[in-house]
Protein backbone atom coordinates (compact mmCIF):
# COMPACT_ATOMS: atom_id res chain seq x y z
CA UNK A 1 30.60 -50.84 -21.96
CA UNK A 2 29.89 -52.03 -25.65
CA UNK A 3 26.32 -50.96 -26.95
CA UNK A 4 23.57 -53.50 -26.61
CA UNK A 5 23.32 -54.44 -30.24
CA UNK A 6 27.00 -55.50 -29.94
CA UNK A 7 25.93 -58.68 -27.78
CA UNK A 8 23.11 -59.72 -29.72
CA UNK A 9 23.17 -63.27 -30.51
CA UNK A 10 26.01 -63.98 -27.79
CA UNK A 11 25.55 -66.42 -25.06
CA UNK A 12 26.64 -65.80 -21.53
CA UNK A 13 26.52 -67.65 -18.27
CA UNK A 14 26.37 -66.02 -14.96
CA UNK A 15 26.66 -68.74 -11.88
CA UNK A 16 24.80 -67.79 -8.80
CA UNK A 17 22.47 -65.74 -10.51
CA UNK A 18 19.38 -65.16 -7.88
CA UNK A 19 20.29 -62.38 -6.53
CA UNK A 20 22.94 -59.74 -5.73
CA UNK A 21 25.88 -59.10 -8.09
CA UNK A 22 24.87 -62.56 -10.15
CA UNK A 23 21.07 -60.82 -10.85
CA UNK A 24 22.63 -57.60 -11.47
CA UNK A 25 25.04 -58.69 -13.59
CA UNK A 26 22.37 -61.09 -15.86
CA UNK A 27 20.17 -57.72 -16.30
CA UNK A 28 23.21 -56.08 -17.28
CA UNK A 29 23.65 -58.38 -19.70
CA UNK A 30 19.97 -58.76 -21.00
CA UNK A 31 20.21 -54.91 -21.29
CA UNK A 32 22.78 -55.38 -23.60
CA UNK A 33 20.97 -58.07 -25.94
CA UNK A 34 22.86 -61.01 -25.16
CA UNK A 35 21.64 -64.74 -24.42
CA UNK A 36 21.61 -64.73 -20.65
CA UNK A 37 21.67 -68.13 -18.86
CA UNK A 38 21.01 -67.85 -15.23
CA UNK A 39 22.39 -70.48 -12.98
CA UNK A 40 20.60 -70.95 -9.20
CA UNK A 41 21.25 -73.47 -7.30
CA UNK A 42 17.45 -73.03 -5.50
CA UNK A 43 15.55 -73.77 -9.21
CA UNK A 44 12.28 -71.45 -7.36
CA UNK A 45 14.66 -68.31 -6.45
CA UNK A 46 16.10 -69.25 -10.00
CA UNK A 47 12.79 -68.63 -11.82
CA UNK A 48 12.10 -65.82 -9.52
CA UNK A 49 15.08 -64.26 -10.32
CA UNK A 50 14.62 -64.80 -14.36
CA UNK A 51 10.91 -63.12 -14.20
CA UNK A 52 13.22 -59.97 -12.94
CA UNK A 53 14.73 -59.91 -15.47
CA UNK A 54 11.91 -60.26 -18.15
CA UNK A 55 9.92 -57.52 -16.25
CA UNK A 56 12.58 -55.08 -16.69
CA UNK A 57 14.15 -56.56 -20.18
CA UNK A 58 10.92 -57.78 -21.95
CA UNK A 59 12.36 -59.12 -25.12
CA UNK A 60 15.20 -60.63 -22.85
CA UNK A 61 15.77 -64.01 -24.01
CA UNK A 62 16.64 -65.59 -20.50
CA UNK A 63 16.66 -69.29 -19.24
CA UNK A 64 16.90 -70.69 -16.25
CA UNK A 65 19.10 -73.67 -14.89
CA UNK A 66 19.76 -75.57 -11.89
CA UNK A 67 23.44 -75.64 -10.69
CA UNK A 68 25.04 -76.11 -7.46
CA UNK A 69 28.73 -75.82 -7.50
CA UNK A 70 29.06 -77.53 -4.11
CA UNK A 71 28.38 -80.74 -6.16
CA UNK A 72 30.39 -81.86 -8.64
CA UNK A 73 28.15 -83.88 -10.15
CA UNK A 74 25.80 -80.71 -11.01
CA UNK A 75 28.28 -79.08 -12.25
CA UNK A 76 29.10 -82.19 -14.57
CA UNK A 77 25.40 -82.39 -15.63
CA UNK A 78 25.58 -78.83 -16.39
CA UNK A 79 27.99 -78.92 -18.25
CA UNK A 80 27.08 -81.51 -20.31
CA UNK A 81 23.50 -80.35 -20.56
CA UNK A 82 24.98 -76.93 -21.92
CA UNK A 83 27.76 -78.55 -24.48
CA UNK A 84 24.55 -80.27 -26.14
CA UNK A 85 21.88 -77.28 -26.22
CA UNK A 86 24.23 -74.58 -27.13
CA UNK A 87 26.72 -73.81 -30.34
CA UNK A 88 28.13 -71.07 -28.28
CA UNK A 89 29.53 -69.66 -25.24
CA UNK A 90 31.12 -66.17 -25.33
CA UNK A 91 30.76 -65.33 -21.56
CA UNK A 92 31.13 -67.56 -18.42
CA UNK A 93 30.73 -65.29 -15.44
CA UNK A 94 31.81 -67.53 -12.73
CA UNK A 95 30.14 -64.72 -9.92
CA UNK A 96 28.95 -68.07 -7.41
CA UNK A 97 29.96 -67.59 -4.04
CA UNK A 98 30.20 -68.43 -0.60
CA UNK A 99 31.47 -65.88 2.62
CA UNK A 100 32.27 -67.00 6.03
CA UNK A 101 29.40 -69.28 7.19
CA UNK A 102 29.26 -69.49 10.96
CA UNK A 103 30.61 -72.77 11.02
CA UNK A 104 33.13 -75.70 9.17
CA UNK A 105 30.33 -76.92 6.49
CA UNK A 106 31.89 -79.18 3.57
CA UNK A 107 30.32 -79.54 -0.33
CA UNK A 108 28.85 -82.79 -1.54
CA UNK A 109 32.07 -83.97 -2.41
CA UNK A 110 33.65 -83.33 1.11
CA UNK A 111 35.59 -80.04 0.33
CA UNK A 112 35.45 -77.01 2.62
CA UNK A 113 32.50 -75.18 1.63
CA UNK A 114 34.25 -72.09 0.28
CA UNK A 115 36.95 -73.59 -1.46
CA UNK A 116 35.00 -75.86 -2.94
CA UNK A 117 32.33 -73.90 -3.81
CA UNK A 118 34.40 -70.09 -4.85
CA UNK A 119 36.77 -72.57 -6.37
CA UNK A 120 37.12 -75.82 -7.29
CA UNK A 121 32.91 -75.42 -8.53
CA UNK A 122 34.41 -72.72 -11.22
CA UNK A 123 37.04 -74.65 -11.68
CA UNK A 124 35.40 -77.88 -12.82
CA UNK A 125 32.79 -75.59 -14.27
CA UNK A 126 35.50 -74.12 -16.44
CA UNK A 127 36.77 -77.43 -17.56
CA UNK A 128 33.61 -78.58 -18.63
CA UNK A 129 32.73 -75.30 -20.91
CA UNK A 130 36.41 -75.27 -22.62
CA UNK A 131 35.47 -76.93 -25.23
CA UNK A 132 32.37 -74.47 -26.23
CA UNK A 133 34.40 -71.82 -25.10
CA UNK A 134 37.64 -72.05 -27.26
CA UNK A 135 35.24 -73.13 -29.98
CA UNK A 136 33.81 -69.53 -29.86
CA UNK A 137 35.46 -66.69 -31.24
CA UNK A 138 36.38 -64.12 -28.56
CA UNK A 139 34.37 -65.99 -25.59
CA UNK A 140 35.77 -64.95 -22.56
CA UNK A 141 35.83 -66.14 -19.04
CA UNK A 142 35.47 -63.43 -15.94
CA UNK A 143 36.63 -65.35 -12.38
CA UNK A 144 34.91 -62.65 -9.83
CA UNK A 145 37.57 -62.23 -6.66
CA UNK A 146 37.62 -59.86 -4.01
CA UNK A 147 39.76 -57.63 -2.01
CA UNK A 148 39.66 -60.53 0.56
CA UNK A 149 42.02 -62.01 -1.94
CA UNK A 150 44.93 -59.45 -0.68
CA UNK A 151 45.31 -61.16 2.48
CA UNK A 152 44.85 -64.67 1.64
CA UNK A 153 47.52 -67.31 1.25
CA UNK A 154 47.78 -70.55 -0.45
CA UNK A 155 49.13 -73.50 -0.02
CA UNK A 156 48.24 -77.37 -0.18
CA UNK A 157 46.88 -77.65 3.46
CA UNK A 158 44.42 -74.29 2.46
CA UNK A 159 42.91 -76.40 -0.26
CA UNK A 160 42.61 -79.47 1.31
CA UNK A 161 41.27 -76.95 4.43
CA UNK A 162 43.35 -79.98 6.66
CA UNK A 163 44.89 -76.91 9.45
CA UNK A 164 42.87 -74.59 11.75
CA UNK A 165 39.47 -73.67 10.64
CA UNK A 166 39.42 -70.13 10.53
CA UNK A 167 36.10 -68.73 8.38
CA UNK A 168 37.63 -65.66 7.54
CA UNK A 169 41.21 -67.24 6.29
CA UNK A 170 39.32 -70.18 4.41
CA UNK A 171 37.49 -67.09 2.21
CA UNK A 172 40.71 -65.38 1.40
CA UNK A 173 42.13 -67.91 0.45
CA UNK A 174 39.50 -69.14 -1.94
CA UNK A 175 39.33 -65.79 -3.21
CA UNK A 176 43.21 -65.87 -3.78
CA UNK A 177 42.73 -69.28 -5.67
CA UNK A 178 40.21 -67.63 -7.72
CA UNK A 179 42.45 -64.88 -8.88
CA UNK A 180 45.42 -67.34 -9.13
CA UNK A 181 43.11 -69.54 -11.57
CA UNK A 182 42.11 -66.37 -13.77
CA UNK A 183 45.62 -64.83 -14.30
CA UNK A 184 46.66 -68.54 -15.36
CA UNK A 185 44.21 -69.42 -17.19
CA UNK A 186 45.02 -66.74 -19.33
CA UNK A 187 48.64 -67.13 -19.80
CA UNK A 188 47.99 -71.10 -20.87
CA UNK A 189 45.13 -70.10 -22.77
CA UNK A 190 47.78 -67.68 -24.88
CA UNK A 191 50.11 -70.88 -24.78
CA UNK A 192 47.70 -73.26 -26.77
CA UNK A 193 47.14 -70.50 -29.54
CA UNK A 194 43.05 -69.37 -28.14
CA UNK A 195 41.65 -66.45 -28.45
CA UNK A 196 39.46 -66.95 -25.39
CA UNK A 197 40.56 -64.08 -22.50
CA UNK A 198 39.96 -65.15 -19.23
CA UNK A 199 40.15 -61.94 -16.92
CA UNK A 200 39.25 -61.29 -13.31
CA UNK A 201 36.84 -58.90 -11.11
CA UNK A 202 36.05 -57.76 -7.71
CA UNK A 203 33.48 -55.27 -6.58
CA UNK A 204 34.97 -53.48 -3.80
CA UNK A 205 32.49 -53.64 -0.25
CA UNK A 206 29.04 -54.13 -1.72
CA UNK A 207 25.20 -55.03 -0.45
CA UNK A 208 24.49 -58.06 -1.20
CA UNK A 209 23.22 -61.24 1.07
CA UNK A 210 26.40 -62.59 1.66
CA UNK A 211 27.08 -60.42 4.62
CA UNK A 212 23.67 -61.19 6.18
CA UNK A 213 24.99 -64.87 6.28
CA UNK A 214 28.47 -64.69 7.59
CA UNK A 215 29.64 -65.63 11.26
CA UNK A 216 31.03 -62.05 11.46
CA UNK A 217 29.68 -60.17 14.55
CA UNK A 218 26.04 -57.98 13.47
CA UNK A 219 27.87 -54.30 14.52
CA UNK A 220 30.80 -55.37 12.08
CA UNK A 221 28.16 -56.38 9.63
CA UNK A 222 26.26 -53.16 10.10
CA UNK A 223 29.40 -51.04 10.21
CA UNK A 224 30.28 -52.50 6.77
CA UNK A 225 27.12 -51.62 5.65
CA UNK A 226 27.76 -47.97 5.90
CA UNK A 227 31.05 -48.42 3.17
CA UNK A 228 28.94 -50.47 0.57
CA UNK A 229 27.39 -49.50 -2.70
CA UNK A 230 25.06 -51.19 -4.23
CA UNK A 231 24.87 -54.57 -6.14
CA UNK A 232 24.43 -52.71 -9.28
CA UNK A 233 27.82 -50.47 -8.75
CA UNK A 234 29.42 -53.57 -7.46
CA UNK A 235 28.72 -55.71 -10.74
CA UNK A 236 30.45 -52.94 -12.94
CA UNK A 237 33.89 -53.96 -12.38
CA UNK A 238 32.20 -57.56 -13.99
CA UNK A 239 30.04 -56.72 -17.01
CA UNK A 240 33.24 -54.18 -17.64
CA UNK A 241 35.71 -57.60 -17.97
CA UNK A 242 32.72 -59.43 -19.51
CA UNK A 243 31.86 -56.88 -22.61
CA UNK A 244 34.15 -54.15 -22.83
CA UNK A 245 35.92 -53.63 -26.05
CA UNK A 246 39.52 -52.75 -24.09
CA UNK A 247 40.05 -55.48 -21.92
CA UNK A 248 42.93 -57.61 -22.15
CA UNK A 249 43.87 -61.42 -21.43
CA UNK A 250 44.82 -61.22 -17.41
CA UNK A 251 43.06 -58.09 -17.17
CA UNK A 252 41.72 -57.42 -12.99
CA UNK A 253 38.77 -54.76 -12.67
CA UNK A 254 37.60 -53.58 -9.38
CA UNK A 255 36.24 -49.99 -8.39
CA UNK A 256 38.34 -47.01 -9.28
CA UNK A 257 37.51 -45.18 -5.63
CA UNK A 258 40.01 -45.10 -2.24
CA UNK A 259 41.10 -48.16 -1.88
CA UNK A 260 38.80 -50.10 -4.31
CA UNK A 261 36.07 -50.42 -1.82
CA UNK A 262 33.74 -48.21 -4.20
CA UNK A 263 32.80 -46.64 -7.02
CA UNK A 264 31.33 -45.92 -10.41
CA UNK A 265 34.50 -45.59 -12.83
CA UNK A 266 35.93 -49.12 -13.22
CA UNK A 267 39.64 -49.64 -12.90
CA UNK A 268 42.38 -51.58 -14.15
CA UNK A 269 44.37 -53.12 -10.89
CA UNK A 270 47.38 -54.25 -10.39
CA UNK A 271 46.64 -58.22 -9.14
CA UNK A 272 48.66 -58.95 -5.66
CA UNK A 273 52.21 -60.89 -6.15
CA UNK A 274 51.16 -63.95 -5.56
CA UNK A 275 48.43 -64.22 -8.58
CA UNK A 276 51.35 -64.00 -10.72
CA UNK A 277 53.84 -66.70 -9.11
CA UNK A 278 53.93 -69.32 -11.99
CA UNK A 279 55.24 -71.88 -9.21
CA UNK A 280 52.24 -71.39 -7.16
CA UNK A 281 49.80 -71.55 -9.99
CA UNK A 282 51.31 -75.19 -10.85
CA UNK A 283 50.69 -76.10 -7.67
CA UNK A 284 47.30 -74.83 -7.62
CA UNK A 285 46.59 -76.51 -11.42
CA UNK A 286 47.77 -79.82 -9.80
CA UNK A 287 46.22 -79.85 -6.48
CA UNK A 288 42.57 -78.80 -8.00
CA UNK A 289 42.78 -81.59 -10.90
CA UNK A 290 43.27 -83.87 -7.91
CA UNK A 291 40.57 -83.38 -6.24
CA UNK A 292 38.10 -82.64 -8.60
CA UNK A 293 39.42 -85.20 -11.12
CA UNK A 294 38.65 -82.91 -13.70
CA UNK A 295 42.02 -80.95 -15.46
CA UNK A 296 41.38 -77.25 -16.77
CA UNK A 297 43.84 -78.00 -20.27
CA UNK A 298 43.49 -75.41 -22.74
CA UNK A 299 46.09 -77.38 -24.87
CA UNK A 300 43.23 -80.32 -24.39
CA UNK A 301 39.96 -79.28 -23.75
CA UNK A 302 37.96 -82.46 -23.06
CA UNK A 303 34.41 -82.79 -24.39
CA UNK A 304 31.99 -81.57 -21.98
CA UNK A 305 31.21 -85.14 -20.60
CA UNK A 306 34.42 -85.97 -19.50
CA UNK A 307 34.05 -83.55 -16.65
């Protein structure tokens, strides 16, 4: 990781920031003396959350702000709200997520809850932070995955979530859609002459609340428990893509152990086939600015209001 004077002055955002790899990954950040915006849908857990982070970073210069990316019209305000208060953006952290609730449950906007929230949130997040973000030299933009991603497939009907409901499917697929976005993002990022990286993440099998809120049965849940590491260990992979000085554009981190489900080194992974198929990235480009009405163009980034 790069030393904590190194971030000083630089602005990151980290979505879903109240607790588990979002709040580890915002102290992380603190720690190293950058800007730290903390995103919470639940404003109380929010400000909960940001006190953490003071108490163990007192000079951290934290804030605190509502966002639920289940709505696209928080994300818009958000957006917007951000492209007027701030000069800067070297870090989005699009961490946000949401794993196999017990039942079909659809965002504010009628999507499947984890597509639209894993996904097409970050996604119209994304579009509405290009323009800060290409404006700033070096920003970079970390989609977190997961190993979930391996086994997911993607096609229109996923995204539209119009076949079989299947909790478990609908979250590997989001997850492959958010590894999709990253890898592309870069290479059309590269294409419009940016600097910006945008790189991808996963931390392996790790404790954090999501598994306390999935459908899955409670001796799966507790047998998982056994392989997990912490939050902390789990945000590595990350803060590595967010601040380290050898990362590359297209870059995926995840935990350098047996079969990425832990550890302390950080790795460089080779991304499954399909986050590299340009044909299936197009579609995916296409099929999200449909829905969201809101087109991640690197070659265009729109002002922050147009989102």
């Amino acid at each position: 990781m790069v030393a904590t004077e190194e971030l000083t002055g630089r602005t990151a955002v980290v979505t879903g920031a109240t607790s588990g790899l979002g709040l580890a990954s915002a102290l992380g950040l603190a720690q190293r003396g950058a800007r730290v915006v903390m995103t919470a849908r639940d404003t109380a857990r929010g400000e909960a959350a940001g006190a953490a982070v003071r108490d163990a970073v007192p000079d951290a210069d934290v804030t605190v702000e509502p966002l639920d990316l289940a709505d696209l019209a928080s994300v818009r305000g958000f957006a917007e709200r951000l492209g007027e208060t701030s000069g800067r953006l070297d870090v989005l952290l699009n961490n946000a997520g949401v794993m196999m609730p017990r039942r079909r449950r659809t965002t504010a906007d009628g999507f499947e809850l984890q597509m639209g929230t894993n996904h097409l949130g970050h996604w119209a997040l994304t579009a509405g932070l290009l323009p800060v973000l290409v404006a700033t030299p070096g920003a970079r933009v970390v989609t977190v995955s997961s190993l979930a991603a391996r086994g997911g497939g993607l096609a229109e009907d996923d995204l539209r979530s119009q076949g079989p409901y299947r909790p478990s499917a609908a979250y590997a697929t989001s997850k492959l859609a958010n590894l999709v976005f990253a890898v592309e993002l870069d290479r059309r990022l590269r294409e419009a002459g940016h600097d910006t990286l945008s790189v991808a993440a996963h931390p392996g099998i790790s404790a954090t609340n999501l598994a306390a809120t999935t459908g899955l049965p409670g001796p799966l849940v507790r047998l998982g428990g056994l392989l997990m590491q912490s939050a902390e260990q789990g945000a590595r992979p990350q803060l590595h893509a967010a601040t380290a000085p050898d990362v590359r554009g297209g870059d995926y981190y995840g935990p350098g152990g047996w079969g990425e489900v832990r550890g302390r080194r950080v790795r460089r992974l080779d991304p499954p086939a399909a986050a590299r198929d340009r044909d299936l990235a197009a579609r995916l480009w296409a099929v999200s600015a449909e829905l969201t009405g809101v087109d991640v163009d690197p070659a265009r980034p729109r002002p922050a209001a147009g989102c």
